[in-house]
N, C-alpha and C. Protein backbone atom coordinates (compact mmCIF):
# COMPACT_ATOMS: atom_id res chain seq x y z
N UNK A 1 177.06 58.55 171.39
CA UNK A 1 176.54 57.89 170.22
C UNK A 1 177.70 57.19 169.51
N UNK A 2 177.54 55.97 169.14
CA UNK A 2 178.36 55.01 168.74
C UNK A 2 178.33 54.95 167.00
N UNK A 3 179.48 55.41 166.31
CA UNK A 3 179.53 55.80 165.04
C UNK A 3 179.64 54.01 164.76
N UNK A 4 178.38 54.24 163.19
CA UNK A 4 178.44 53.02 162.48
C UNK A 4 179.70 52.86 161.98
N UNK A 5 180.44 51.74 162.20
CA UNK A 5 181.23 51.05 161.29
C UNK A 5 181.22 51.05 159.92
N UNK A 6 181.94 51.40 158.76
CA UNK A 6 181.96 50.29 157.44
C UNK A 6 182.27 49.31 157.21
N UNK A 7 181.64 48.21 156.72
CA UNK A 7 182.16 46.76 156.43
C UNK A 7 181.79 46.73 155.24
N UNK A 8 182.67 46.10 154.42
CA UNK A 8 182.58 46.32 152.60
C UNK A 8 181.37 44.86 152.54
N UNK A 9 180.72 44.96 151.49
CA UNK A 9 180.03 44.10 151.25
C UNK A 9 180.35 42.73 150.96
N UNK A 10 181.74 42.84 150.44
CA UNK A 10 181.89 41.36 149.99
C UNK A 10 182.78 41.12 150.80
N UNK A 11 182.83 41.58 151.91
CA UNK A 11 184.35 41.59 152.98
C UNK A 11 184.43 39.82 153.63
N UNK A 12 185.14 39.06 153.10
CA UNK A 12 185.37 37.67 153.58
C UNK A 12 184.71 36.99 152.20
N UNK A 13 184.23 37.37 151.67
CA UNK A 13 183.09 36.35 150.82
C UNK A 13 184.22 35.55 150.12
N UNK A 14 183.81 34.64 149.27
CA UNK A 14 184.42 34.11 147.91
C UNK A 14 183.66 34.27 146.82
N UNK A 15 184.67 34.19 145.90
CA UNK A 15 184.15 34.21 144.17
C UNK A 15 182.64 34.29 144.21
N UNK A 16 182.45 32.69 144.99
CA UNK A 16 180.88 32.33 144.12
C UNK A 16 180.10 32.58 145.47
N UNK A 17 180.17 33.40 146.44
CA UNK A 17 179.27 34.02 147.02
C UNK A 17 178.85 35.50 146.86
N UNK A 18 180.04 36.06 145.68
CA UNK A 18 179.94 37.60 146.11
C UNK A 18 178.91 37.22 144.30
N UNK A 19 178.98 36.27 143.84
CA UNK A 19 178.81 36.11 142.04
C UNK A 19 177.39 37.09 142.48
N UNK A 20 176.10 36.31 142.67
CA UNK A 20 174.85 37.25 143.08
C UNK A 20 174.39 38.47 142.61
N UNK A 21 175.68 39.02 143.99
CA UNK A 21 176.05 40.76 144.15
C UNK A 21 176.00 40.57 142.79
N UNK A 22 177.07 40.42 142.09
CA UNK A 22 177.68 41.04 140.85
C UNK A 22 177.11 41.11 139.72
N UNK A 23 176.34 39.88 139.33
CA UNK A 23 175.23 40.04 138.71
C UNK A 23 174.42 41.01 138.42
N UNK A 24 173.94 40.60 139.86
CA UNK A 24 173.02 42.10 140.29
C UNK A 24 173.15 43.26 139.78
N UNK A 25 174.22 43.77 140.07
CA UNK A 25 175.27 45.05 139.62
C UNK A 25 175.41 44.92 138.35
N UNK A 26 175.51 43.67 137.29
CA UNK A 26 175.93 43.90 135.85
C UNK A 26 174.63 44.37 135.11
N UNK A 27 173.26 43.74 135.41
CA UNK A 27 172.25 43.42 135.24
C UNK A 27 171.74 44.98 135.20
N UNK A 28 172.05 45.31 136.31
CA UNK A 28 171.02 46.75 136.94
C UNK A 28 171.60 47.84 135.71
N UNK A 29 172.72 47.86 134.92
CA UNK A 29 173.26 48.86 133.63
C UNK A 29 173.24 48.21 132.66
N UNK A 30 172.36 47.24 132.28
CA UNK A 30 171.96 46.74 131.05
C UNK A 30 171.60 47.95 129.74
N UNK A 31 170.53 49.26 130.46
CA UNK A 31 170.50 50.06 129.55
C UNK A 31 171.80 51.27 129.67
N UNK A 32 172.44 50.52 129.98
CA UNK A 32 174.13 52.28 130.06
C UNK A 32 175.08 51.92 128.23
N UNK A 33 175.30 53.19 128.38
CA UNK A 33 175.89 53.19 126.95
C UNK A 33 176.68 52.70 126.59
N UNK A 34 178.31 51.74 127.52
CA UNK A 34 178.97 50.92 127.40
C UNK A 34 178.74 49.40 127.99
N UNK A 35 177.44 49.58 127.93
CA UNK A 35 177.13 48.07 128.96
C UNK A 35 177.81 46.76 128.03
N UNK A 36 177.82 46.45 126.97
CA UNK A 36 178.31 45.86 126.14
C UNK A 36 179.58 45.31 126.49
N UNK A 37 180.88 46.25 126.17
CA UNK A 37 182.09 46.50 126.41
C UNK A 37 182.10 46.14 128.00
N UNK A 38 181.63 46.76 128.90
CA UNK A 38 181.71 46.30 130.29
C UNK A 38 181.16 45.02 130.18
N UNK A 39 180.07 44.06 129.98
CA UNK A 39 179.86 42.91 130.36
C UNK A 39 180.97 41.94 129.80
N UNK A 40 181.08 42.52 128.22
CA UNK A 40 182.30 41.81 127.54
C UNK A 40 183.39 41.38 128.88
N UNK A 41 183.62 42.52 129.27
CA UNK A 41 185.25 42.77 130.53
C UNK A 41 185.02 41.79 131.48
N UNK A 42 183.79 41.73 132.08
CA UNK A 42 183.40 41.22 133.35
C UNK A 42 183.92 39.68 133.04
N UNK A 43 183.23 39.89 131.84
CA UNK A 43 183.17 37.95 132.02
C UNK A 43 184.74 37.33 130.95
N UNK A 44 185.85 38.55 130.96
CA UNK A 44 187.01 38.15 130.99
C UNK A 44 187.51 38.09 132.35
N UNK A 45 187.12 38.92 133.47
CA UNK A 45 187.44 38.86 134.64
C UNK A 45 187.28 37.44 135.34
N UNK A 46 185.67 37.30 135.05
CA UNK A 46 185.32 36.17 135.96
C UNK A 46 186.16 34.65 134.91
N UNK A 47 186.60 34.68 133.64
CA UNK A 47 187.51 33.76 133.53
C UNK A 47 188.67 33.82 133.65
N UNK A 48 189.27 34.95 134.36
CA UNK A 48 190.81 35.05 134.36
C UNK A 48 190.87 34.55 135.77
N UNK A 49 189.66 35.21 136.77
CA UNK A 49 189.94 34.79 137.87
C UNK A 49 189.16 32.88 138.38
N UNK A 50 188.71 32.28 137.49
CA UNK A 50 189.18 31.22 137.71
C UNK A 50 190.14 30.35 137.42
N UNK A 51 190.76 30.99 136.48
CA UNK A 51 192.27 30.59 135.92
C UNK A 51 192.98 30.13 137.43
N UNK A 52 192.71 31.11 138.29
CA UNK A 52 193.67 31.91 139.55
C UNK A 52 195.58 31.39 138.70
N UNK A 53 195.47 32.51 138.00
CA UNK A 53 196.41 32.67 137.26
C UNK A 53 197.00 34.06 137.66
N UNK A 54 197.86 33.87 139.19
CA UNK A 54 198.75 34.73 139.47
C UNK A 54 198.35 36.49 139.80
N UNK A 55 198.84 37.27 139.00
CA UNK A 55 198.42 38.82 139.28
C UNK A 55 197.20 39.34 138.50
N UNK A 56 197.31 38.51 137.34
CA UNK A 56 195.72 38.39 136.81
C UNK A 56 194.50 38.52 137.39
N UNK A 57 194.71 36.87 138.25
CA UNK A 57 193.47 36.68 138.60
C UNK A 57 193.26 37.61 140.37
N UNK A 58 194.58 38.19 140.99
CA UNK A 58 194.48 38.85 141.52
C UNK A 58 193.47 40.63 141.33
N UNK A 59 194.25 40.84 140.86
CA UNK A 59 193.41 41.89 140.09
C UNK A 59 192.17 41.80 139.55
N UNK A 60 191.57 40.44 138.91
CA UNK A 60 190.19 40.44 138.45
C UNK A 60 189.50 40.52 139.72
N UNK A 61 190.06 39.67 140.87
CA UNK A 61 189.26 39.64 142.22
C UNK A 61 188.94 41.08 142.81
N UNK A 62 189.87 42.03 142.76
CA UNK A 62 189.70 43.40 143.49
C UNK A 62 188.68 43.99 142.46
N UNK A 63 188.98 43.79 141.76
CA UNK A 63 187.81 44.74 140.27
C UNK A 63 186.69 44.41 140.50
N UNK A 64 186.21 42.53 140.25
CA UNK A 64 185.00 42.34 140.78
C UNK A 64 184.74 42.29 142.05
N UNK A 65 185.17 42.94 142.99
CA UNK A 65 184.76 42.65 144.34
C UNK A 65 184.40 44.75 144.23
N UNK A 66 184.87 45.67 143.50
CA UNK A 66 185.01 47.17 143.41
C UNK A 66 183.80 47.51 142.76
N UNK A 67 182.72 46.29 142.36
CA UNK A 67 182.27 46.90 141.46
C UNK A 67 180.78 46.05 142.28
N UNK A 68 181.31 45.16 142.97
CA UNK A 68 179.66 44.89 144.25
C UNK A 68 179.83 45.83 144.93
N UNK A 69 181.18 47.06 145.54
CA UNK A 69 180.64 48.00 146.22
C UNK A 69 180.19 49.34 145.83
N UNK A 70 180.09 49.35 144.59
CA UNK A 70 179.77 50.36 144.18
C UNK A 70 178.60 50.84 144.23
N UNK A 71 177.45 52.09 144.53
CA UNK A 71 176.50 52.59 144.88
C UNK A 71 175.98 52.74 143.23
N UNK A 72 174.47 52.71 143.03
CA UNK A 72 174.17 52.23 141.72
C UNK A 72 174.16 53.84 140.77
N UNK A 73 174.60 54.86 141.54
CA UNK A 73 174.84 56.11 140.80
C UNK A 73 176.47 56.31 140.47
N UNK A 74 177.05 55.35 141.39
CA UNK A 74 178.69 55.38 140.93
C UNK A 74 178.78 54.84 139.85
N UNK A 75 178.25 53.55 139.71
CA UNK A 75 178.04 52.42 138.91
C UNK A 75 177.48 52.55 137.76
N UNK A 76 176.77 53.55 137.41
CA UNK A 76 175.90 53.80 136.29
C UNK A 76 176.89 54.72 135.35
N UNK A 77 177.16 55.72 136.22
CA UNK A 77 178.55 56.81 135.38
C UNK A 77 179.19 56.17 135.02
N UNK A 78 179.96 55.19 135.79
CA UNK A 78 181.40 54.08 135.70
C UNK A 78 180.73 53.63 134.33
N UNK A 79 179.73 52.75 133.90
CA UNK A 79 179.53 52.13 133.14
C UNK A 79 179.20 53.24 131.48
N UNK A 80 178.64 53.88 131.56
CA UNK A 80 178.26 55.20 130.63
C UNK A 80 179.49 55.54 130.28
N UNK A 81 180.57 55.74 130.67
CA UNK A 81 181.41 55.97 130.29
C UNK A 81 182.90 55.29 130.63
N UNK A 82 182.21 53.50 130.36
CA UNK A 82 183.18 52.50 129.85
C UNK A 82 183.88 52.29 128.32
N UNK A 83 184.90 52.48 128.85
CA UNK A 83 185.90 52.02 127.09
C UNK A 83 185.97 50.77 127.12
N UNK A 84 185.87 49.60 126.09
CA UNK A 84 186.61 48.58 126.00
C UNK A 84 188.32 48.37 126.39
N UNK A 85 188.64 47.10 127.17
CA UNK A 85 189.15 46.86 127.90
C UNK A 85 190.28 47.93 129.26
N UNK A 86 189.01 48.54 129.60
CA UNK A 86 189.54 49.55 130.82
C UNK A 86 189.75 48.48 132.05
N UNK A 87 188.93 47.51 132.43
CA UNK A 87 189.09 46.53 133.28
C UNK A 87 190.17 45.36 132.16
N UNK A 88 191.48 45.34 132.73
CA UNK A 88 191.92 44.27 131.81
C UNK A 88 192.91 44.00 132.23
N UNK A 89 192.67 42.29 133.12
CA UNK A 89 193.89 42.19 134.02
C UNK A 89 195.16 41.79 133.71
N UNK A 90 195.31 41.28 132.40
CA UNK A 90 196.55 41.48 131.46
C UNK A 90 197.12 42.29 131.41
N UNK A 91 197.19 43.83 131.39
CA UNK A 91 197.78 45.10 131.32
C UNK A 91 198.96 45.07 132.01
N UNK A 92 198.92 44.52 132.69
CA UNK A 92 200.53 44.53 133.76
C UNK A 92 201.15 43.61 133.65
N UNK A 93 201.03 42.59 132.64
CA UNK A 93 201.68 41.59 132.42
C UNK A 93 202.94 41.78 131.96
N UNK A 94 204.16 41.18 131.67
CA UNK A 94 205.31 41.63 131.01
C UNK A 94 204.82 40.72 129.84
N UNK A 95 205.51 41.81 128.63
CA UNK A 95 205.16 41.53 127.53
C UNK A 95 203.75 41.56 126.55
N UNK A 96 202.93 42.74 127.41
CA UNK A 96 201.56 43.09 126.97
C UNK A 96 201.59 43.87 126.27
N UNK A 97 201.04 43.99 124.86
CA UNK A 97 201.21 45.13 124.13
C UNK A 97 199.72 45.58 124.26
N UNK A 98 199.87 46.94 124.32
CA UNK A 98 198.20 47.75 125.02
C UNK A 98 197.94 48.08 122.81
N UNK A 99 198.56 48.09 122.46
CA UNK A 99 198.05 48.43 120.79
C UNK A 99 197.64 47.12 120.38
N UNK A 100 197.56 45.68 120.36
CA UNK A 100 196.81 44.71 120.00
C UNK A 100 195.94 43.46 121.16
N UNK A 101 196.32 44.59 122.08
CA UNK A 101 195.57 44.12 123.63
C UNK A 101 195.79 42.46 123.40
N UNK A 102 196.88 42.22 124.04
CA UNK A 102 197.21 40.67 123.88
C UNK A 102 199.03 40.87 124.30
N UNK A 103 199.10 39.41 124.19
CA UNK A 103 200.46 38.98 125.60
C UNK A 103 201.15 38.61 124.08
N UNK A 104 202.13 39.08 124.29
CA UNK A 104 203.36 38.60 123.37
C UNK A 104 204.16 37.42 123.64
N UNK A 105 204.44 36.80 122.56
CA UNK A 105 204.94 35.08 122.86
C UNK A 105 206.42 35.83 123.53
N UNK A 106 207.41 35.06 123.42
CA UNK A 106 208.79 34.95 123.81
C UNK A 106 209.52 35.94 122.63
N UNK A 107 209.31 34.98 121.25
CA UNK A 107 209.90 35.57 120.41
C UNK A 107 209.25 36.82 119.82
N UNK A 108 208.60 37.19 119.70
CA UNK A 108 207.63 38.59 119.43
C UNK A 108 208.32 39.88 120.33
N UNK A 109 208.62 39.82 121.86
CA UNK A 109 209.13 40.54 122.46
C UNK A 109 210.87 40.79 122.09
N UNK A 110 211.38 39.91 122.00
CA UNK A 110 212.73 40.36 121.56
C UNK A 110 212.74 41.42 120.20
């Protein structure tokens, strides 16, 4: 007997083929207790990653591509117990301050 393979769902896709999925997925936790805060995130994701602005928009891509594979009981917890900006592909930026969630100019960091 020949064991099924996994192939991720959005495995090859782009942006605006996996969009659908993701929808789908934002749509389906409309009633979860951080749905708010999470849709808020999403749709910083989906504009960071058309920025394709470097590690940013890297990172928005793995997040929204983590969150079409998610099974809708992973997905429901995940969301129930979303904080505002837990998805936030700024965080690793140099010069991000996580206390006013925002990128510090030049002179601000010195």
């Amino acid at each position: 007997m020949k064991k099924k393979e996994y192939k991720a769902v959005t495995y090859g896709l782009a942006y605006k083929d996996y969009l659908p999925i993701l929808n789908k997925k934002v749509y389906q936790t409309r009633e979860c207790k951080g749905y708010y805060d999470f849709l808020n995130d999403i749709n910083l994701l989906k504009k960071t990653l058309k920025k394709k602005d470097g590690k940013p928009s890297l990172l928005s891509n793995i997040w929204l591509k983590r969150i079409c594979e998610m099974d809708k009981e992973q997905l429901f917890k995940f969301v129930n117990n979303y904080k505002k900006y837990d998805l936030n592909p700024f965080e690793f930026e140099p010069g991000y301050d996580k206390e006013k969630n925002e990128i510090l100019s030049e002179e601000e960091e010195l």
